[in-house]
Protein backbone atom coordinates (compact mmCIF):
# COMPACT_ATOMS: atom_id res chain seq x y z
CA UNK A 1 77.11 299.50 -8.14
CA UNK A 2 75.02 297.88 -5.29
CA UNK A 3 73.25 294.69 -6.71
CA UNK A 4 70.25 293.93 -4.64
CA UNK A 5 67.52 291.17 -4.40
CA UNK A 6 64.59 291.42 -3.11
CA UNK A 7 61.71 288.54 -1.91
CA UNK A 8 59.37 287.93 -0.10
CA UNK A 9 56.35 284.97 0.14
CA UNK A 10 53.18 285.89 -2.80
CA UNK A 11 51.36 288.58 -1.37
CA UNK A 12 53.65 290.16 0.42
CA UNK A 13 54.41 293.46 -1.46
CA UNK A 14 57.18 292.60 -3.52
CA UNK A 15 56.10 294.67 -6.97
CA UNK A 16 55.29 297.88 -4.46
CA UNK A 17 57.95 297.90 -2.72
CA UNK A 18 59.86 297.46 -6.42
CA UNK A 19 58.16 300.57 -7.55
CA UNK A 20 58.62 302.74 -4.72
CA UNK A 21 62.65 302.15 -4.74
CA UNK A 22 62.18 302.77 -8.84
CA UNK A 23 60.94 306.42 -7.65
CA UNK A 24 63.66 306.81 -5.27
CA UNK A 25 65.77 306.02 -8.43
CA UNK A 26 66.80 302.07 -8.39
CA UNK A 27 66.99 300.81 -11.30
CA UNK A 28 64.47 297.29 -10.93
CA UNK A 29 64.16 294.68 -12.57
CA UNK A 30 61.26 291.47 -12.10
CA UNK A 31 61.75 288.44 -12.52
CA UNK A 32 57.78 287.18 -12.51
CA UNK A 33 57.66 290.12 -14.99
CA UNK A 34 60.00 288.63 -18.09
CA UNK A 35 58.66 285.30 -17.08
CA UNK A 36 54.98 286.33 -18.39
CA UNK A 37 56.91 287.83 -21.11
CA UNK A 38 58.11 284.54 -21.92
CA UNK A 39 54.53 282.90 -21.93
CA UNK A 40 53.44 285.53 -24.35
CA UNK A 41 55.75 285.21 -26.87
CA UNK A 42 55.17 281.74 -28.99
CA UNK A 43 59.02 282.46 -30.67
CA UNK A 44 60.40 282.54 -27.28
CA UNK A 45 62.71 279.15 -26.50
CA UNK A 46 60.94 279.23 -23.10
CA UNK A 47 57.79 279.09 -24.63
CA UNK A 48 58.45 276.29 -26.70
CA UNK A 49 59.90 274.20 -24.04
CA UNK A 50 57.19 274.73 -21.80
CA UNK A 51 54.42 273.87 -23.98
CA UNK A 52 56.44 270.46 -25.80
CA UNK A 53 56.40 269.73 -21.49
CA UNK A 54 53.50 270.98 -20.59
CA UNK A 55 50.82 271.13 -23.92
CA UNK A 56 47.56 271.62 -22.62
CA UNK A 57 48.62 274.82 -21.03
CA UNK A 58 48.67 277.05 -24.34
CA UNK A 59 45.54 278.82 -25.60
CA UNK A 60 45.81 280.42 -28.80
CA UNK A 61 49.10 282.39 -29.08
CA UNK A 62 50.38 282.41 -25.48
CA UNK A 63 50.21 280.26 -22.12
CA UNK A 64 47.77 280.09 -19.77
CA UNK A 65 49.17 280.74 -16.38
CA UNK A 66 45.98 279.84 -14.69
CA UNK A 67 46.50 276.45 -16.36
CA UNK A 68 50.17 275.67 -15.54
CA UNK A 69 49.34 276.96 -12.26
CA UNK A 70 46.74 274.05 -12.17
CA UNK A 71 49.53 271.55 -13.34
CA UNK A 72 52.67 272.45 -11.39
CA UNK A 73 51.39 273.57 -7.77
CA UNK A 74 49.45 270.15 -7.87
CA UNK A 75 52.20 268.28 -8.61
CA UNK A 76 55.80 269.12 -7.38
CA UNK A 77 57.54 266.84 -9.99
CA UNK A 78 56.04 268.64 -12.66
CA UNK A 79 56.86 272.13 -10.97
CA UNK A 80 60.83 271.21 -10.45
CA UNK A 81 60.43 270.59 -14.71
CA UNK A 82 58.35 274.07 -15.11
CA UNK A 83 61.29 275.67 -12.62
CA UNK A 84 64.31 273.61 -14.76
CA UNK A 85 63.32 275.25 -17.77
CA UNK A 86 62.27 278.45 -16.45
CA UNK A 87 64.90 279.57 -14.03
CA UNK A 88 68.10 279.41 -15.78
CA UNK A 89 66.90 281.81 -18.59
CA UNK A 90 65.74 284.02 -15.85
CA UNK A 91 69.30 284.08 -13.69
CA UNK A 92 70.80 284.53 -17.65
CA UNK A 93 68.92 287.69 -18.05
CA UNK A 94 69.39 288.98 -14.38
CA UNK A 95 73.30 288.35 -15.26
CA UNK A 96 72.98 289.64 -18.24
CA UNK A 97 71.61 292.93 -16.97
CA UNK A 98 73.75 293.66 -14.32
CA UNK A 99 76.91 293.27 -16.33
CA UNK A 100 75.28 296.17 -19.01
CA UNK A 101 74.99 298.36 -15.89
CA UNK A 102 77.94 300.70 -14.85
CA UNK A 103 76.66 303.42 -13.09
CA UNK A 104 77.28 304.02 -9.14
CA UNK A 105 73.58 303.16 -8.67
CA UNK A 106 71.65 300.98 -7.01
CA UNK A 107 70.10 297.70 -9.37
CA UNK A 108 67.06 296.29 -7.00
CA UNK A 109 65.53 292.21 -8.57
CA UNK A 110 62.58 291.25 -7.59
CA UNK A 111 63.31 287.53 -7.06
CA UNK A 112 59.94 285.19 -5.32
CA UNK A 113 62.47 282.53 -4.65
CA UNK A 114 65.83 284.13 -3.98
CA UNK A 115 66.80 282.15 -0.81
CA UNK A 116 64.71 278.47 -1.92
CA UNK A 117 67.28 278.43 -5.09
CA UNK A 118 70.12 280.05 -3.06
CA UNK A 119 70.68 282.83 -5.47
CA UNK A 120 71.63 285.42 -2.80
CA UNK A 121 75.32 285.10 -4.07
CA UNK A 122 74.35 286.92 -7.12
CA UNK A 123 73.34 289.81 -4.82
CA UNK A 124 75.28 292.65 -2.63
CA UNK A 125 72.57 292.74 -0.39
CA UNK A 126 69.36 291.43 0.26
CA UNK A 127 65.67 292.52 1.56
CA UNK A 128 62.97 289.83 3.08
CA UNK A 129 59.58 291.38 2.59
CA UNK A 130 57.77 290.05 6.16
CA UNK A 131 53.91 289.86 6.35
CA UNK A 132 52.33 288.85 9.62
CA UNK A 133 50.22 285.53 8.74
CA UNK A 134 46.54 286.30 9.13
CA UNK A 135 47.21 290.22 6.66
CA UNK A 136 49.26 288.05 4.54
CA UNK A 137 46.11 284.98 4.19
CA UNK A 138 43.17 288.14 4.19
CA UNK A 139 45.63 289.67 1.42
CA UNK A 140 45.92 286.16 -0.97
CA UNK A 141 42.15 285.89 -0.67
CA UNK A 142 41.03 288.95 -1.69
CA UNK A 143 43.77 289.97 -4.19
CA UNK A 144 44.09 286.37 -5.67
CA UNK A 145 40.89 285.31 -4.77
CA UNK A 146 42.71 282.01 -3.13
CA UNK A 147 41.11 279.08 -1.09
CA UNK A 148 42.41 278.18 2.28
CA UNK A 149 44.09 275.03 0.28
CA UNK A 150 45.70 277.15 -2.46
CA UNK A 151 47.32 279.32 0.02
CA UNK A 152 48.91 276.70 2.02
CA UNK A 153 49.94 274.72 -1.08
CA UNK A 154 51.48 278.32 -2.13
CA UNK A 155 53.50 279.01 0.59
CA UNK A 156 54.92 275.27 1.11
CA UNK A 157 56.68 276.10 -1.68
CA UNK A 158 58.56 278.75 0.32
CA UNK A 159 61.41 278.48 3.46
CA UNK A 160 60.32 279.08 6.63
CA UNK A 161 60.50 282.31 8.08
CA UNK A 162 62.91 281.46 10.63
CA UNK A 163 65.61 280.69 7.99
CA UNK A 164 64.72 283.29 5.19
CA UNK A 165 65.14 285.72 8.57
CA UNK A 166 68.82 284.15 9.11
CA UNK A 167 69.52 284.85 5.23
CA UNK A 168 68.25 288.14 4.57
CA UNK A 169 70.67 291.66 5.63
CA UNK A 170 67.46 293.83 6.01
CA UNK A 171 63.65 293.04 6.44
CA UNK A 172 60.73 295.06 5.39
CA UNK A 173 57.50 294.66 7.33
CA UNK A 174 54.57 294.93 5.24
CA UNK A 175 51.80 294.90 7.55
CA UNK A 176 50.42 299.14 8.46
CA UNK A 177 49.50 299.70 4.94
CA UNK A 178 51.09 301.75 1.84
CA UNK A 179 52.10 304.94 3.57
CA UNK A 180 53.64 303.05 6.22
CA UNK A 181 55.73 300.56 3.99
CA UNK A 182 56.67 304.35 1.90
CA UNK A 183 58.45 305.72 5.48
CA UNK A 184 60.16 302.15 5.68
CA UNK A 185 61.35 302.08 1.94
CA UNK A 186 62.53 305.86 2.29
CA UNK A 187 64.41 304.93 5.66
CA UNK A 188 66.10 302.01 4.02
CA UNK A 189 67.17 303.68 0.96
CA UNK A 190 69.27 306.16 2.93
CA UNK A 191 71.25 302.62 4.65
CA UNK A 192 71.91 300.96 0.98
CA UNK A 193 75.36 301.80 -0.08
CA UNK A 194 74.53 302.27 -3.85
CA UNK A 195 78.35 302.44 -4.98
């Protein structure tokens, strides 16, 4: 089994390069993914934590994630609580569903913040999706419909290139478009050692 994380700054083309290793046939699994899962389930011990820290972030029945995004990337105390609660249920799960795989395959997580929370021990290998600067700002603005200020409070929260460059074995560029990014996918698929 070849256990492999893969991250990369918002924007960056983390979820499509996710899906095109899923058609290649990794398994995937992502994390942002189980997180909303979390918001939208009011039984869900995540849930409840988050809203006794954080209660004017629940509408009726789930959490808004435009509203904790309001509180937490404002204030970095209050996104360290949002991460203490959030992240060890998430690395739980991840553990969880590795250790239910046995298969010689390949096992691909999507992980945002794989090198920030130095998580790359729970991996085999790992990818670095790399955006050049101005795509990756024209990208956040369209697609997330980001100011100039939410962008660069979003990617403070992230290491600098230069080190997540150091950390990662291989790097995707994600700058030429889709059927580019396809050719590079397809190229590193054949390199992964998936036993």
């Amino acid at each position: 089994m070849s256990k492999i994380g893969l991250t990369g700054v918002i924007g960056s083309g983390k979820t499509t390069v996710s899906r095109l290793f899923a058609k290649l046939g990794a398994k995937t699994f992502n994390c942002d993914q189980k997180i909303h899962q979390f918001y939208q389930n009011p039984n869900h011990p995540v849930y409840k934590k988050v809203v006794e820290a954080f209660p004017d972030v629940q509408l009726e029945g789930y959490i808004s994630r435009d509203k904790l995004a309001q509180v937490v990337f404002n204030d970095s105390e209050k996104l360290e609580k949002l991460e203490q609660i959030v992240h060890p249920e998430i690395i739980r799960l991840l553990n969880k569903w590795f250790e239910s795989k046995e298969k010689q395959e390949a096992y691909l997580a999507e992980v945002p913040l794989l090198f920030e929370k130095n998580l790359e021990g729970l991996f085999d290998k790992t990818i670095l999706m790399e955006v050049k600067k101005d795509i990756l700002v024209e990208r956040l603005k369209k697609n997330y419909k980001f100011s100039d200020k939410e962008i660069a409070k979003r990617l403070s929260l992230y290491l600098s290139k230069e080190k997540k460059l150091e950390k990662a074995d291989f790097i995707l560029e994600n700058n030429l478009g889709l059927e580019n990014l396809e050719k590079e996918v397809s190229l590193l698929w054949q390199k992964i050692d998936k036993t």
